[in-house]
PDB file of N, CA and C in Angstrom:
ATOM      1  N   UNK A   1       0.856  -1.161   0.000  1.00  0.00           N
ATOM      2  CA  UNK A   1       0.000   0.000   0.000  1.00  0.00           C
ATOM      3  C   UNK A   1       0.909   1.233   0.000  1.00  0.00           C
ATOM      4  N   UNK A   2       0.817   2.249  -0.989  1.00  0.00           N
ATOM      5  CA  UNK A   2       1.114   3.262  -1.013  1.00  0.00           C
ATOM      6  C   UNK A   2       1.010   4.383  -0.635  1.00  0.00           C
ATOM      7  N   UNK A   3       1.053   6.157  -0.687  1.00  0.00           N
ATOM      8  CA  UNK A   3       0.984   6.842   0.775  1.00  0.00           C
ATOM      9  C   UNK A   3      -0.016   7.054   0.333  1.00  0.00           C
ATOM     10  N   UNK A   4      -0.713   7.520  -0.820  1.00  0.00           N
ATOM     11  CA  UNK A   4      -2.047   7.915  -1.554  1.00  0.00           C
ATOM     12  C   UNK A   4      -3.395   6.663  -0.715  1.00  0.00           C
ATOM     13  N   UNK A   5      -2.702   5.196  -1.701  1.00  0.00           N
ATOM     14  CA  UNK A   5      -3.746   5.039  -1.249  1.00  0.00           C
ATOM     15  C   UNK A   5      -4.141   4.794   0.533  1.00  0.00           C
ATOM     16  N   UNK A   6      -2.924   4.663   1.362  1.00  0.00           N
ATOM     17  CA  UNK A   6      -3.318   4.579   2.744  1.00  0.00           C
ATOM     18  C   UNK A   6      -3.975   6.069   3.255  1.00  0.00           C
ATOM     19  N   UNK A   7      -3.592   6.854   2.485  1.00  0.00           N
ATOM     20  CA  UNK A   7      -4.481   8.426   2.510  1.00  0.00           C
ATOM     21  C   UNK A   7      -5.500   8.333   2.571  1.00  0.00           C
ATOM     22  N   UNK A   8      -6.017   7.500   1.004  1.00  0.00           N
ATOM     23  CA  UNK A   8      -7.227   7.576   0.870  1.00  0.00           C
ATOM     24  C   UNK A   8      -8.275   6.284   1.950  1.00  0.00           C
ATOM     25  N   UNK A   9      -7.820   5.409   2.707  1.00  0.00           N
ATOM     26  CA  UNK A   9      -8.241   4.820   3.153  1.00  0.00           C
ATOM     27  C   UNK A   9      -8.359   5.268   4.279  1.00  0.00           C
ATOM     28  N   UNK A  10      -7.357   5.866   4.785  1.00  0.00           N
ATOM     29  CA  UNK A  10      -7.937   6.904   6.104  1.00  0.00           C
ATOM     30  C   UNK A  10      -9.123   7.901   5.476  1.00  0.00           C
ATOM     31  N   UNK A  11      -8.966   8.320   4.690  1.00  0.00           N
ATOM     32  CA  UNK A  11     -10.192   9.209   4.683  1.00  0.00           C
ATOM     33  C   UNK A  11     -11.259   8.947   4.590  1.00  0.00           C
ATOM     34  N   UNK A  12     -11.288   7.518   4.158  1.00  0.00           N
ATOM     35  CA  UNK A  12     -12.884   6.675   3.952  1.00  0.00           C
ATOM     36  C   UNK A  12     -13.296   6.229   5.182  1.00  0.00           C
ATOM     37  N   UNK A  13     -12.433   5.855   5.345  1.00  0.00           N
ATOM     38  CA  UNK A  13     -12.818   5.546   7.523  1.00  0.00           C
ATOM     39  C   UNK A  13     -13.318   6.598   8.412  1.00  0.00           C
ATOM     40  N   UNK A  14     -12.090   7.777   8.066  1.00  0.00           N
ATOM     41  CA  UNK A  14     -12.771   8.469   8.814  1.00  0.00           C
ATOM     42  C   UNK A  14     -14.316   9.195   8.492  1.00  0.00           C
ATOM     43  N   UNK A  15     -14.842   9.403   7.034  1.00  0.00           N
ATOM     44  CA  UNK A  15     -15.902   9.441   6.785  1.00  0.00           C
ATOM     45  C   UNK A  15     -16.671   9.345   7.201  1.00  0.00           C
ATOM     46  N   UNK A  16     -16.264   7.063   7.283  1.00  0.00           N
ATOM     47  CA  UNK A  16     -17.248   6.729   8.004  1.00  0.00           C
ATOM     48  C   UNK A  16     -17.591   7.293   9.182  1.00  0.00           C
ATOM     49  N   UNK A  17     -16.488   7.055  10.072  1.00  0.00           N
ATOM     50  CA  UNK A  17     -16.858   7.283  11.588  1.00  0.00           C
ATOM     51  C   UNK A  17     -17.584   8.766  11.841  1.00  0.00           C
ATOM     52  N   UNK A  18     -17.691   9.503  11.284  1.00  0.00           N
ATOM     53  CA  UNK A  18     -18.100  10.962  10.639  1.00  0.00           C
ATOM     54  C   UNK A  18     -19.974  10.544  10.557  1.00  0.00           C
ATOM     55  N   UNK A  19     -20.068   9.480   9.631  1.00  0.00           N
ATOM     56  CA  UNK A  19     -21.196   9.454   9.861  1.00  0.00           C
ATOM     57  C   UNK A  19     -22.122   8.586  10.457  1.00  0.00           C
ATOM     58  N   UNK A  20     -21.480   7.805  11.220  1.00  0.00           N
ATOM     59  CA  UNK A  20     -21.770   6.812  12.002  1.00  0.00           C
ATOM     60  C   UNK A  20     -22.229   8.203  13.404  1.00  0.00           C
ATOM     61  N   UNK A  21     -20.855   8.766  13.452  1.00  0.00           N
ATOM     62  CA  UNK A  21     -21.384   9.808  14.595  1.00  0.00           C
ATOM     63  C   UNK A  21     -22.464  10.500  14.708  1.00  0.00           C
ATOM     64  N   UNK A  22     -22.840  11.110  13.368  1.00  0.00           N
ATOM     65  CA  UNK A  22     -24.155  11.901  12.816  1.00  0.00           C
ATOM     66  C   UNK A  22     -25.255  11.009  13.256  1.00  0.00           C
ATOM     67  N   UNK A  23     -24.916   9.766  12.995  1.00  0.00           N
ATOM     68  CA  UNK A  23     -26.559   8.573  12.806  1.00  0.00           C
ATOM     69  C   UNK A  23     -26.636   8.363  14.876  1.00  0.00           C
ATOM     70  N   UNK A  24     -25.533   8.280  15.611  1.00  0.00           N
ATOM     71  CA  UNK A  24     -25.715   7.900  16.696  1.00  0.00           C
ATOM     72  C   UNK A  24     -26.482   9.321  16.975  1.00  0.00           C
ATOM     73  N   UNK A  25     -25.457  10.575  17.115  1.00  0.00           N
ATOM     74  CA  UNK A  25     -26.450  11.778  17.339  1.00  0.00           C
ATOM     75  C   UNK A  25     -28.095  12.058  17.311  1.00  0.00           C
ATOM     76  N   UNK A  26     -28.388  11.711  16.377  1.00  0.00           N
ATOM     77  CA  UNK A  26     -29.615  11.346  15.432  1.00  0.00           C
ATOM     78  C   UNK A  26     -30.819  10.623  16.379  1.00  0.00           C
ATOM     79  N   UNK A  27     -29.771   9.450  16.568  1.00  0.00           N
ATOM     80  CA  UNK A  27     -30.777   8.356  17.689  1.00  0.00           C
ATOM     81  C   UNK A  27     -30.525   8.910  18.978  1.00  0.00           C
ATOM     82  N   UNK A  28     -29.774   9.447  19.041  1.00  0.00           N
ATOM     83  CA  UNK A  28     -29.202  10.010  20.872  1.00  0.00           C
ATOM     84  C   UNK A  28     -30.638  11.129  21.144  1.00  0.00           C
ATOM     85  N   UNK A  29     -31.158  12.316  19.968  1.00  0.00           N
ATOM     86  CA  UNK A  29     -32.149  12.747  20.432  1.00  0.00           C
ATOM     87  C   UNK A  29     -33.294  12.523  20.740  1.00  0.00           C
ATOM     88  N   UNK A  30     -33.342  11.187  19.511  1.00  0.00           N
ATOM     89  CA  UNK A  30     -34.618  10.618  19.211  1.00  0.00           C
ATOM     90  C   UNK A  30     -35.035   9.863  20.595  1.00  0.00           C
ATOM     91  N   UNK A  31     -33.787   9.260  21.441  1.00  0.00           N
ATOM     92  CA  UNK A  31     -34.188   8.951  22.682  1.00  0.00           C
ATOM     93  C   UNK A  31     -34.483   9.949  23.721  1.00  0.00           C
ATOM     94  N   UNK A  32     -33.614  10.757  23.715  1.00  0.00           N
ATOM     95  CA  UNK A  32     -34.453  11.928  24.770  1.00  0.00           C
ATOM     96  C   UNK A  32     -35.479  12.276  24.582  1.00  0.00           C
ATOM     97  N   UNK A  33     -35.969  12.742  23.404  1.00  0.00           N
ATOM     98  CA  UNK A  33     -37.202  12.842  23.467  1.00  0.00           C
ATOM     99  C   UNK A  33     -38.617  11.913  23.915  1.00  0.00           C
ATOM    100  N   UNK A  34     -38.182  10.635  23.554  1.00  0.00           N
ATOM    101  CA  UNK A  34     -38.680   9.501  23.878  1.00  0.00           C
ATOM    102  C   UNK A  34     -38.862   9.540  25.308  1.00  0.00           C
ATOM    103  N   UNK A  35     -38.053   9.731  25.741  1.00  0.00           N
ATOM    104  CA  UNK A  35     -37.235   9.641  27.260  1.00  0.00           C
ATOM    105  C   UNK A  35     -37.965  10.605  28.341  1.00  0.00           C
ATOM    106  N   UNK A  36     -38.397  12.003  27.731  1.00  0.00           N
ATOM    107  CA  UNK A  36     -38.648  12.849  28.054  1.00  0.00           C
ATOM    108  C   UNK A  36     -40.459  13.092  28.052  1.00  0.00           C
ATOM    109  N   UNK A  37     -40.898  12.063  27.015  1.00  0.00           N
ATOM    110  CA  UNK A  37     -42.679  12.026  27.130  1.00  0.00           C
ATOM    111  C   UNK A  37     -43.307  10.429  28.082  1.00  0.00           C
ATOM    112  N   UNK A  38     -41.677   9.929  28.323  1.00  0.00           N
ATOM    113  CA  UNK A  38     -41.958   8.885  29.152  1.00  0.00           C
ATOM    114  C   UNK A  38     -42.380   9.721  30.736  1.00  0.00           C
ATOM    115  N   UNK A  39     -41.027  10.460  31.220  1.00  0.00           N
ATOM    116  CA  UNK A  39     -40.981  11.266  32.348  1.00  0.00           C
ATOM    117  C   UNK A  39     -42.414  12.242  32.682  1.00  0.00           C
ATOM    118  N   UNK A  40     -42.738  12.636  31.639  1.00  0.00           N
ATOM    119  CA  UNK A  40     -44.013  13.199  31.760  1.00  0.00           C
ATOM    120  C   UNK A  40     -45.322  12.630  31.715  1.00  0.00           C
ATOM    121  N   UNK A  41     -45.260  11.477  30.995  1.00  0.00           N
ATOM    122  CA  UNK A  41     -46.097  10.540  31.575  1.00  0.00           C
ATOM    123  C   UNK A  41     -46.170  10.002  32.905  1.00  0.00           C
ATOM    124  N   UNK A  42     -45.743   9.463  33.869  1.00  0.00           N
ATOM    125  CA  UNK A  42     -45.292   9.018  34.864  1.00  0.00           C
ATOM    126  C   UNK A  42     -45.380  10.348  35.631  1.00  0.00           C
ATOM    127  N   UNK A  43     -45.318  11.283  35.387  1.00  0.00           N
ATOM    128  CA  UNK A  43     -45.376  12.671  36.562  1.00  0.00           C
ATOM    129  C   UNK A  43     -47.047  13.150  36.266  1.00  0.00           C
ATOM    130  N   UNK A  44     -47.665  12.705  35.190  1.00  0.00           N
ATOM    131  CA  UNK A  44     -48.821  12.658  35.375  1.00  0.00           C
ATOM    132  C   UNK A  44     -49.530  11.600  35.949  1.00  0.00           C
ATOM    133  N   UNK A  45     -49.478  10.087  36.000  1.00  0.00           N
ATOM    134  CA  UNK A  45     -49.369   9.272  36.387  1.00  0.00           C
ATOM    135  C   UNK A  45     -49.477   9.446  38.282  1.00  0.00           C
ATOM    136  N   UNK A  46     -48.317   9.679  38.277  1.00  0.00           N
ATOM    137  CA  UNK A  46     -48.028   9.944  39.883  1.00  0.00           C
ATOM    138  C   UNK A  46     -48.947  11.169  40.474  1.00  0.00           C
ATOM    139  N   UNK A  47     -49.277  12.097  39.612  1.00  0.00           N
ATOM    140  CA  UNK A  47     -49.770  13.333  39.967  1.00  0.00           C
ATOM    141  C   UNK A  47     -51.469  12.653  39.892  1.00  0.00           C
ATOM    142  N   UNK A  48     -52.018  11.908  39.217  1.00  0.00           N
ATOM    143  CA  UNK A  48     -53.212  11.297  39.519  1.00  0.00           C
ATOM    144  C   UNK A  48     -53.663  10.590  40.046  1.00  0.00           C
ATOM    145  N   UNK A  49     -52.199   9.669  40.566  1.00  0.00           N
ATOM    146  CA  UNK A  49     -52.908   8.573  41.663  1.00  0.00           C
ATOM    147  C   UNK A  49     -53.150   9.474  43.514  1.00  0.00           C
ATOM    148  N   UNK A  50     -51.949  10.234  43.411  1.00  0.00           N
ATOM    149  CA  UNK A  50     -52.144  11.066  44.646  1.00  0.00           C
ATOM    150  C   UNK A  50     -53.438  11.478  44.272  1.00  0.00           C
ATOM    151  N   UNK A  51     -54.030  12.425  43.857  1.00  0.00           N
ATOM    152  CA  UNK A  51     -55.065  13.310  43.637  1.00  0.00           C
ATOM    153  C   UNK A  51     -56.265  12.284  43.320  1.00  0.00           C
ATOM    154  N   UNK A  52     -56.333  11.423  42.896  1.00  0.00           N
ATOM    155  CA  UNK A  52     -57.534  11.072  42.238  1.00  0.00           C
ATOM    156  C   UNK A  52     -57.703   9.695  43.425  1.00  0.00           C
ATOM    157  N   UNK A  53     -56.557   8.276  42.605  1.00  0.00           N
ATOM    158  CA  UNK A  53     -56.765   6.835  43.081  1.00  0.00           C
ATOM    159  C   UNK A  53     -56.413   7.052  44.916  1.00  0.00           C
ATOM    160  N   UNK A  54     -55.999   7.586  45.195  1.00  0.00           N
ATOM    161  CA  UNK A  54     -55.592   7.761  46.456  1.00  0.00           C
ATOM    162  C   UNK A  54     -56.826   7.748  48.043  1.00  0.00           C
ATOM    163  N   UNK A  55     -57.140   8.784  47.092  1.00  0.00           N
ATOM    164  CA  UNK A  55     -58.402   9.782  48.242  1.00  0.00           C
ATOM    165  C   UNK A  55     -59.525   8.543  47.729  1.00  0.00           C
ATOM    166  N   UNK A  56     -59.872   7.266  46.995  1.00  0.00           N
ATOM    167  CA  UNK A  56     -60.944   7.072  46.469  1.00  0.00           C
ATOM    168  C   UNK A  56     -60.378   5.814  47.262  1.00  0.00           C
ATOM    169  N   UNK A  57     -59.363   4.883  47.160  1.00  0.00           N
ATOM    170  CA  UNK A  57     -59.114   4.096  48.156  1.00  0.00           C
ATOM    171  C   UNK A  57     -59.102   4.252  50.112  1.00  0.00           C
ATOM    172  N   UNK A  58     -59.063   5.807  49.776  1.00  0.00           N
ATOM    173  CA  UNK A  58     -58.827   6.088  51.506  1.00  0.00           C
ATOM    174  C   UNK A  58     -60.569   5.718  51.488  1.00  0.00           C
ATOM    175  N   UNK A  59     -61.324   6.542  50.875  1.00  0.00           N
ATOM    176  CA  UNK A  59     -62.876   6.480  50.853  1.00  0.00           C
ATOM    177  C   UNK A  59     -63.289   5.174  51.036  1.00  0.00           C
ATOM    178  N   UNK A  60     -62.919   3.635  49.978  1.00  0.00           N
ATOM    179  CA  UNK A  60     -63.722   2.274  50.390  1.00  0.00           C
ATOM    180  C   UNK A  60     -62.961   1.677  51.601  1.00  0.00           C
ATOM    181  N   UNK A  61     -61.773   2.513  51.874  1.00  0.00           N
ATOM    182  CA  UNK A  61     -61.459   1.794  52.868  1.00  0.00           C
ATOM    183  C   UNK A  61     -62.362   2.159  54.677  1.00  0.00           C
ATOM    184  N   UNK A  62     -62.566   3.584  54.527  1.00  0.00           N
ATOM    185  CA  UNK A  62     -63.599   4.405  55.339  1.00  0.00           C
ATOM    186  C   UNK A  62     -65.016   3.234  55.223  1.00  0.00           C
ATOM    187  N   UNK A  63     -65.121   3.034  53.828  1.00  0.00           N
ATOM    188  CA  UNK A  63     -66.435   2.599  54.277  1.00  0.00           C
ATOM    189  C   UNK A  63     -66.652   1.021  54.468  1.00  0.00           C
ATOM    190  N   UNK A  64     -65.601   0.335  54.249  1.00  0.00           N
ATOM    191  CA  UNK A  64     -65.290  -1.110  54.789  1.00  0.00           C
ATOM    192  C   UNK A  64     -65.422  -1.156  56.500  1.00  0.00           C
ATOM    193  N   UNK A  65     -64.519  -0.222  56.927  1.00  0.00           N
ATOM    194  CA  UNK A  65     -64.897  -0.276  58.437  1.00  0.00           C
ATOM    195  C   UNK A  65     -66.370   0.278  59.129  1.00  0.00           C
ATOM    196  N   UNK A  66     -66.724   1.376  58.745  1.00  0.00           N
ATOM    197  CA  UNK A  66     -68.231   1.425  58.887  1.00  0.00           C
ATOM    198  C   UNK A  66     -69.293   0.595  58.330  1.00  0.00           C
ATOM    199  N   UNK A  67     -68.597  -0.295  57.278  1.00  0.00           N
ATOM    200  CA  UNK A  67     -69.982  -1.387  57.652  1.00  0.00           C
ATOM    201  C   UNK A  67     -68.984  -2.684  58.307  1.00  0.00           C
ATOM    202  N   UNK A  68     -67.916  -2.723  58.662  1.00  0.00           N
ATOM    203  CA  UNK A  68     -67.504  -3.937  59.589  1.00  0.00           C
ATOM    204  C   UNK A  68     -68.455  -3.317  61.103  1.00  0.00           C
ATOM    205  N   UNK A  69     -68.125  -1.934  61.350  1.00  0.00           N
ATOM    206  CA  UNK A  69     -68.472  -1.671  62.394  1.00  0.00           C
ATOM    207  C   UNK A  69     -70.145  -1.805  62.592  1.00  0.00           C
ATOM    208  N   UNK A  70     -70.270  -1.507  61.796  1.00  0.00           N
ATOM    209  CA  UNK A  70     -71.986  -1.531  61.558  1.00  0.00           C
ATOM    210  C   UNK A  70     -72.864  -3.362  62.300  1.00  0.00           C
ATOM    211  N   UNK A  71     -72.084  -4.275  61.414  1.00  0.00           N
ATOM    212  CA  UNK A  71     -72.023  -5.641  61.330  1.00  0.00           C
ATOM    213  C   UNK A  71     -71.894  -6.030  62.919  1.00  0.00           C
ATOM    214  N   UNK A  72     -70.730  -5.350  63.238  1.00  0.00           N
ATOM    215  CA  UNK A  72     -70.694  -5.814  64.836  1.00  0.00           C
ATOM    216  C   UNK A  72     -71.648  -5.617  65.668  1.00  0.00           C
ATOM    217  N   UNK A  73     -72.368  -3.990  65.374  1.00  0.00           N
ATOM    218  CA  UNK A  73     -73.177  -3.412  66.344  1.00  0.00           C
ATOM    219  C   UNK A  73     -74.282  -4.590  66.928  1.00  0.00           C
ATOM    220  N   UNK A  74     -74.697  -4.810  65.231  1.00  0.00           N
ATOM    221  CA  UNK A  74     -75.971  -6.038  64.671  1.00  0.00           C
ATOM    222  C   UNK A  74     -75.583  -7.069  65.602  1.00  0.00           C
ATOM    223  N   UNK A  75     -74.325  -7.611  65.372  1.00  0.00           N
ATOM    224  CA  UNK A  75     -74.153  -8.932  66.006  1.00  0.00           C
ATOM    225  C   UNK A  75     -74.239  -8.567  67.409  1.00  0.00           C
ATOM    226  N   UNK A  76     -74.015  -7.345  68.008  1.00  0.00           N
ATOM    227  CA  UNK A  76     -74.132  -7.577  69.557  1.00  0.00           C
ATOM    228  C   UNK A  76     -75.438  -7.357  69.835  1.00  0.00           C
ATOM    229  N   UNK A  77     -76.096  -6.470  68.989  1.00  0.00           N
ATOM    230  CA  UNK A  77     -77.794  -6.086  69.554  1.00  0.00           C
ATOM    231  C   UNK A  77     -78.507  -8.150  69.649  1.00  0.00           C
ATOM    232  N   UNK A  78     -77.714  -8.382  68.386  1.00  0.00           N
ATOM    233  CA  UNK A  78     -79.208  -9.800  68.043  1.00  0.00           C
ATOM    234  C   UNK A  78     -78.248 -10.986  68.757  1.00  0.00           C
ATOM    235  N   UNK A  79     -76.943 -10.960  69.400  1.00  0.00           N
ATOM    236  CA  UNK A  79     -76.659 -12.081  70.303  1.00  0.00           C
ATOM    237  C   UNK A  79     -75.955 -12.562  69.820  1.00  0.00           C
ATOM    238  N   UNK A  80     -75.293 -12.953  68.116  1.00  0.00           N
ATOM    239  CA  UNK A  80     -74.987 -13.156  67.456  1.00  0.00           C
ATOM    240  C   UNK A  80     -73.502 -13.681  67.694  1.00  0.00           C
ATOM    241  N   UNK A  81     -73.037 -14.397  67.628  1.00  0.00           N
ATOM    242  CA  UNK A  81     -70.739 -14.452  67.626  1.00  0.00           C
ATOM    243  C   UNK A  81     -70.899 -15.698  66.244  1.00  0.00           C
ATOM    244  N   UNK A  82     -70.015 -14.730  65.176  1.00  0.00           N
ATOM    245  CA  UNK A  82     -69.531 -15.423  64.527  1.00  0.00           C
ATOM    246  C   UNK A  82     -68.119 -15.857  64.472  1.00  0.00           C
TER     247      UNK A  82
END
């Protein structure tokens, strides 16, 4: 191999790697962005289970014990032991 063509073979390489870099770049945003409507999903997510699923589980759980409690009253008025 001669100096030309080892010239020119560096320069094809480096090309490449030139645009190999461009194509990773490319995908590098395409994941942040990705990345970034994931995060905001999930902060809505989180922001609705506090606010919404939260207070609605505290609620059947409120009303599980008022009718356990309820149930007992019954069982002591009518004599009842289960």
């Amino acid at each position: 191999m001669n100096n030309e063509q080892f010239q020119e073979f560096v320069v094809k390489h480096l090309m490449k790697l030139t645009e190999n870099t461009s194509s990773m770049e490319g995908r590098l945003s395409s994941i942040e962005g990705r990345l970034s409507s994931v995060e905001s999903t999930v902060l809505r997510i989180e922001t609705r289970m506090e606010n919404e699923i939260i207070d609605k589980i505290q609620v059947l759980f409120d009303g599980h014990l008022q009718h356990d409690r309820r149930l007992d009253r019954l069982e002591k008025e009518l004599g009842i032991n289960i």
